[in-house]
PDB file of N, CA and C in Angstrom:
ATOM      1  N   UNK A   1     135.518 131.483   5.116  1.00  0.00           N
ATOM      2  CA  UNK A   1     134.430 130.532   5.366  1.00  0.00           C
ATOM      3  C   UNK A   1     134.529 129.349   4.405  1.00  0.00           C
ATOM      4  N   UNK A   2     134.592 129.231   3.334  1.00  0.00           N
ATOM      5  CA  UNK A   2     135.407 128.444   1.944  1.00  0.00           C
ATOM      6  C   UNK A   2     136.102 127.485   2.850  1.00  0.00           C
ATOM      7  N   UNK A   3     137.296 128.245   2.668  1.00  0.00           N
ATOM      8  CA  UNK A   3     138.416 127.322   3.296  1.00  0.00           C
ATOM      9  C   UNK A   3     137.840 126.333   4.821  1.00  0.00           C
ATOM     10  N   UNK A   4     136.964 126.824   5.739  1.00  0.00           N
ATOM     11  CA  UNK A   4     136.779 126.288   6.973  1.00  0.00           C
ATOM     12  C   UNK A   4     136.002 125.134   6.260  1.00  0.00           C
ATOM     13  N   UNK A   5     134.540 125.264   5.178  1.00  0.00           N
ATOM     14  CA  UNK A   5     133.901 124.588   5.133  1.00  0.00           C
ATOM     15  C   UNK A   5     134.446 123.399   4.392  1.00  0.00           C
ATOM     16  N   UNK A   6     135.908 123.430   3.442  1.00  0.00           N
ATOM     17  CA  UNK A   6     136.563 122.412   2.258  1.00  0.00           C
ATOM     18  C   UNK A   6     137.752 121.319   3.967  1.00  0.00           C
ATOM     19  N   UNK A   7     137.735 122.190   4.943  1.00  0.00           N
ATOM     20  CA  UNK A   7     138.631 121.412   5.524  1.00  0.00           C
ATOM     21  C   UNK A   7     137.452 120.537   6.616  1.00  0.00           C
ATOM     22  N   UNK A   8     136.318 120.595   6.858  1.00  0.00           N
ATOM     23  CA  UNK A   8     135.224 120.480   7.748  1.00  0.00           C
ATOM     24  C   UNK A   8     135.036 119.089   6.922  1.00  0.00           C
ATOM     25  N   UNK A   9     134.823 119.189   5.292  1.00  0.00           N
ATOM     26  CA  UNK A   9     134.638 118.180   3.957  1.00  0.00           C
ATOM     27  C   UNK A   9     135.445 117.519   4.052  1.00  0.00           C
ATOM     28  N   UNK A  10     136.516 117.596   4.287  1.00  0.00           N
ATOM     29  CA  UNK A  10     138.346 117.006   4.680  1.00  0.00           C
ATOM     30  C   UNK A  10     138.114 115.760   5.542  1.00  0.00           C
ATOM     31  N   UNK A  11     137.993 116.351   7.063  1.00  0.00           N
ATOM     32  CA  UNK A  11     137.896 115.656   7.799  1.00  0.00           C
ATOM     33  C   UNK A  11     136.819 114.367   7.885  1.00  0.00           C
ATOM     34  N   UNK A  12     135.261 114.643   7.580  1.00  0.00           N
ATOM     35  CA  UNK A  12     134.263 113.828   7.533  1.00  0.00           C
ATOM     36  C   UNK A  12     135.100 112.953   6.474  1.00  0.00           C
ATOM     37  N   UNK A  13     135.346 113.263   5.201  1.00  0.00           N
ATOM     38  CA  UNK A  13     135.573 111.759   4.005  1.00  0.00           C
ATOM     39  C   UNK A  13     136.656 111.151   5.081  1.00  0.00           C
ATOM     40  N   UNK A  14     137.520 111.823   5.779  1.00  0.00           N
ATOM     41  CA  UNK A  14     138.603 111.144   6.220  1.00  0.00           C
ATOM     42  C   UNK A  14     138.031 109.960   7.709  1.00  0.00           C
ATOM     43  N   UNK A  15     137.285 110.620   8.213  1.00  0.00           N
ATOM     44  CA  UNK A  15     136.150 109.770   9.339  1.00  0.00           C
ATOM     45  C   UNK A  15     135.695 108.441   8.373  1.00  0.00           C
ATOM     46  N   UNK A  16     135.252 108.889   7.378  1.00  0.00           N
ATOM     47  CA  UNK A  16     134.275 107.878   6.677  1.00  0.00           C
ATOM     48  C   UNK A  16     135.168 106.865   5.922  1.00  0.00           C
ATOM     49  N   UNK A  17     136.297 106.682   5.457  1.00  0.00           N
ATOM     50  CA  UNK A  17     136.865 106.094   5.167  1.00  0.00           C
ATOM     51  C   UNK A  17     137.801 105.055   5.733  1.00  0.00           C
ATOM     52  N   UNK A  18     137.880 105.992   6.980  1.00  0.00           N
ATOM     53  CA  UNK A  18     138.977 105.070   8.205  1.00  0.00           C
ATOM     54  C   UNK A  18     138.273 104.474   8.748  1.00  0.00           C
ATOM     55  N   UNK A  19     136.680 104.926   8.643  1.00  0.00           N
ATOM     56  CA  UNK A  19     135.653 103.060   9.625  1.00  0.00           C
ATOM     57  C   UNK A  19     135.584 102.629   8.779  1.00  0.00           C
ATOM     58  N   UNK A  20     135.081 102.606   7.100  1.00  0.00           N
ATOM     59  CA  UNK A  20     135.573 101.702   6.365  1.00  0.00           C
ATOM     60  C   UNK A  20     136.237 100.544   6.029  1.00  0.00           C
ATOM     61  N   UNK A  21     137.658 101.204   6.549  1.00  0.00           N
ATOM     62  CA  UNK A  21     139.013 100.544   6.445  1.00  0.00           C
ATOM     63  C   UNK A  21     138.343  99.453   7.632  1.00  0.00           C
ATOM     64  N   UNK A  22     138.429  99.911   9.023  1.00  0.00           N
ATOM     65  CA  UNK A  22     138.253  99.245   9.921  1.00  0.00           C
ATOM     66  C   UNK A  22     137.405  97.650  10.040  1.00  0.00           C
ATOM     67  N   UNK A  23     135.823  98.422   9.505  1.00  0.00           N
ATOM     68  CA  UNK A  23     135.067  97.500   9.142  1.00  0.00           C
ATOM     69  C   UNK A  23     135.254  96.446   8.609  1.00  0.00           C
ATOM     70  N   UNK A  24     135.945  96.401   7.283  1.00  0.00           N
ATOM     71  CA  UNK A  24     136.415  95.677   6.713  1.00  0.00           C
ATOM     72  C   UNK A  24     137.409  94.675   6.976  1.00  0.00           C
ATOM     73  N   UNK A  25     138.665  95.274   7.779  1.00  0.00           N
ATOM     74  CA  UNK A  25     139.421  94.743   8.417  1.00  0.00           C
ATOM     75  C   UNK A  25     139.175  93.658   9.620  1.00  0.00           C
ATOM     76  N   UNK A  26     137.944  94.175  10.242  1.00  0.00           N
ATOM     77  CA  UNK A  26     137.417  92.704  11.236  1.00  0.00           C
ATOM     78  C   UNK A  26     136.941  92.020  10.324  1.00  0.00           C
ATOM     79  N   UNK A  27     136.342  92.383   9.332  1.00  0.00           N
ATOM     80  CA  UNK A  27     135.672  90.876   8.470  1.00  0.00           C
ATOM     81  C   UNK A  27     136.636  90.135   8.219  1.00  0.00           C
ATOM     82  N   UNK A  28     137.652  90.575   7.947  1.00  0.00           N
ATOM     83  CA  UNK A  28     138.648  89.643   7.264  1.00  0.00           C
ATOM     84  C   UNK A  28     139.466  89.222   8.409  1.00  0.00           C
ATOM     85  N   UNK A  29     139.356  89.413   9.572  1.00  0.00           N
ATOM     86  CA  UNK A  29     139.726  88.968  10.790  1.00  0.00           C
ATOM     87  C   UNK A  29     138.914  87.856  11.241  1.00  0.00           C
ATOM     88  N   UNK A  30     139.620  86.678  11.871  1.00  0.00           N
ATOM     89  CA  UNK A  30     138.458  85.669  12.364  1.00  0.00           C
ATOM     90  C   UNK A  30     138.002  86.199  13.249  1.00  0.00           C
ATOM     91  N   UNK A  31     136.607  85.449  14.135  1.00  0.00           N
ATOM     92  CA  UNK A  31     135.616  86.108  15.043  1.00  0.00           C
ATOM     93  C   UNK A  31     136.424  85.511  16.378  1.00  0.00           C
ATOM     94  N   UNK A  32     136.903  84.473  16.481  1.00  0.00           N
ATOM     95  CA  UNK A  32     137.770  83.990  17.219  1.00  0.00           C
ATOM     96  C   UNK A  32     138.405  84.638  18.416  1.00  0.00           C
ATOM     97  N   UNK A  33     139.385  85.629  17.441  1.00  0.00           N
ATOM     98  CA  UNK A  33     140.462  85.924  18.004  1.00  0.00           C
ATOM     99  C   UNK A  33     141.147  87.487  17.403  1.00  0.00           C
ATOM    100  N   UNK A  34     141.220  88.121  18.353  1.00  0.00           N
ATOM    101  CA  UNK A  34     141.744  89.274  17.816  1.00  0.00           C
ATOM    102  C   UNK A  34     143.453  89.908  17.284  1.00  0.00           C
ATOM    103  N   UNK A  35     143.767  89.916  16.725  1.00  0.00           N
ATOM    104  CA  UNK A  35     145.466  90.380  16.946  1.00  0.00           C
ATOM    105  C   UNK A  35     145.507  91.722  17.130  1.00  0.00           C
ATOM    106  N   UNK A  36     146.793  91.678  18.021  1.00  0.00           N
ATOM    107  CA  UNK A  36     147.446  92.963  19.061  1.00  0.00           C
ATOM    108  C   UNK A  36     147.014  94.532  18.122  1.00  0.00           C
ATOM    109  N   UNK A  37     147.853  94.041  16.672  1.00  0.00           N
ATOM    110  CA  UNK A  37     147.294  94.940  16.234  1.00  0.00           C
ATOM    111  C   UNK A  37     145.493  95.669  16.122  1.00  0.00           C
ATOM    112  N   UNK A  38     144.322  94.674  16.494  1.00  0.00           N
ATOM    113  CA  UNK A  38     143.290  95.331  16.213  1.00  0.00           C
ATOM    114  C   UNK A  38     143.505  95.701  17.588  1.00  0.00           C
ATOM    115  N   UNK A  39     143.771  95.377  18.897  1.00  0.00           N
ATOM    116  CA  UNK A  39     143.903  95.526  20.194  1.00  0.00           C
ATOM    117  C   UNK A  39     143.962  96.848  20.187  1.00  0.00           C
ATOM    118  N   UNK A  40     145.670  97.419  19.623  1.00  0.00           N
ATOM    119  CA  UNK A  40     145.960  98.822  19.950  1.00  0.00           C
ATOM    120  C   UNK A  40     145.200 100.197  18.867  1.00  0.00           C
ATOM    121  N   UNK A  41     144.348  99.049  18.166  1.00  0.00           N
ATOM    122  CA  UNK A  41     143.706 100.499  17.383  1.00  0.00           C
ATOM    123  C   UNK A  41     142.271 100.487  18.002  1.00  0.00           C
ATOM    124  N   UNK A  42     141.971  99.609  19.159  1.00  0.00           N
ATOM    125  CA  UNK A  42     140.894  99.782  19.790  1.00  0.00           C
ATOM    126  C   UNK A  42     140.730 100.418  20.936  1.00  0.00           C
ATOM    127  N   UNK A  43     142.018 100.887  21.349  1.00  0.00           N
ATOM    128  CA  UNK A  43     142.673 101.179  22.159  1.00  0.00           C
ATOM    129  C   UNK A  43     142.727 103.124  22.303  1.00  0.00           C
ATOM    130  N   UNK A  44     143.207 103.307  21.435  1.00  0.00           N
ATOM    131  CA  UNK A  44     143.238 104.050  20.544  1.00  0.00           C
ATOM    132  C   UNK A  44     141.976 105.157  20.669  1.00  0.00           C
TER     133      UNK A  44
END
């Protein structure tokens, strides 16, 4: 049960960090215009 609940902890920081990333990444993107790359991780 340990182990299920440290990999359950795993996954959420790993959720919470990759919208993070994301978030951040359109800010610093103009509102304009998107590149391919945000395309295929929207995609995704």
């Amino acid at each position: 049960m340990r182990g299920n609940y440290f990999t359950v902890n795993m996954v959420i920081c790993l959720i919470y960090w990759m919208s993070k990333w994301i978030s951040t990444y359109f800010e610093l993107l103009p509102n304009t215009r998107i590149s391919p790359i945000a395309a295929s991780l929207l995609r995704i």
